[in-house]
Protein backbone atom coordinates (compact mmCIF):
# COMPACT_ATOMS: atom_id res chain seq x y z
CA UNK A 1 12.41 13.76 -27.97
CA UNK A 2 14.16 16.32 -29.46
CA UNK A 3 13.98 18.51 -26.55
CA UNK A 4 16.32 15.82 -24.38
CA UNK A 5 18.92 14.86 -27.53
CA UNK A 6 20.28 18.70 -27.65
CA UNK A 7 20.31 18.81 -23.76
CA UNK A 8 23.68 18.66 -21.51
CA UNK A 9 23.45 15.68 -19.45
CA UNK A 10 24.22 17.02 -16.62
CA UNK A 11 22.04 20.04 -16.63
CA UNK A 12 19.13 17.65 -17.56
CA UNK A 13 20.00 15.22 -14.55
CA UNK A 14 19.61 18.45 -12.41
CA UNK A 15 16.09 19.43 -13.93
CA UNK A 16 14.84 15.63 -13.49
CA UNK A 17 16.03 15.85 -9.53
CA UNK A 18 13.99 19.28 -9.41
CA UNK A 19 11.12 17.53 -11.10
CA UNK A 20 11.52 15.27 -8.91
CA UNK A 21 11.65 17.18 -5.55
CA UNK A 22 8.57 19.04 -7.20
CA UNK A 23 6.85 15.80 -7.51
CA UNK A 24 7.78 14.46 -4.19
CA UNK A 25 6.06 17.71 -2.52
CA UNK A 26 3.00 17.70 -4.40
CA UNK A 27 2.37 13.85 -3.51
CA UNK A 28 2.57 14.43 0.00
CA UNK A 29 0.23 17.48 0.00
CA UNK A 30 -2.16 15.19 -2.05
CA UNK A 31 -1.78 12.91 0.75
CA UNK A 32 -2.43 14.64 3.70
CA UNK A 33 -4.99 16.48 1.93
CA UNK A 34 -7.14 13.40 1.16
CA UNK A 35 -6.23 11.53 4.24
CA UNK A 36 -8.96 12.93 6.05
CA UNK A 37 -11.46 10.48 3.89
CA UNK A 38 -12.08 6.91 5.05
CA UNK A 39 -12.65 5.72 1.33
CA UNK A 40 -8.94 6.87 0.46
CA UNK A 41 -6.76 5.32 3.45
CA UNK A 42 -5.07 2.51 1.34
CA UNK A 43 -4.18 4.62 -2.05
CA UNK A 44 -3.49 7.28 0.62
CA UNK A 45 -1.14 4.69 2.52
CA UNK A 46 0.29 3.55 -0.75
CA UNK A 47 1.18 7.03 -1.73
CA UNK A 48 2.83 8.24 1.77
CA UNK A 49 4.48 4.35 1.50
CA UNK A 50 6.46 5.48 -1.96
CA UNK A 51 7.48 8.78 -0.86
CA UNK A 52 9.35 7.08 2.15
């Protein structure tokens, strides 16, 4: 918590968009990566589905 008090909001709105973009990637190589496995297509679906 004390980490984000001390921050400049705008320089920690920038971080949390990179986090996000981050984020965003990694999802969708965890998608196509398991997408290949019957089991998975509806978290699979879900995932691609929030990413949109």
């Amino acid at each position: 918590m004390k980490e984000f008090i001390g921050k400049d909001p705008p320089t920690f709105m920038e971080e949390r968009k990179h986090q996000k973009e981050e984020y965003d990637m990694e999802m969708a190589e965890f998608a196509e990566q398991f997408s290949k496995f019957k089991e998975l297509k509806k978290p699979v679906t879900n995932t691609k589905k929030v990413l949109l």
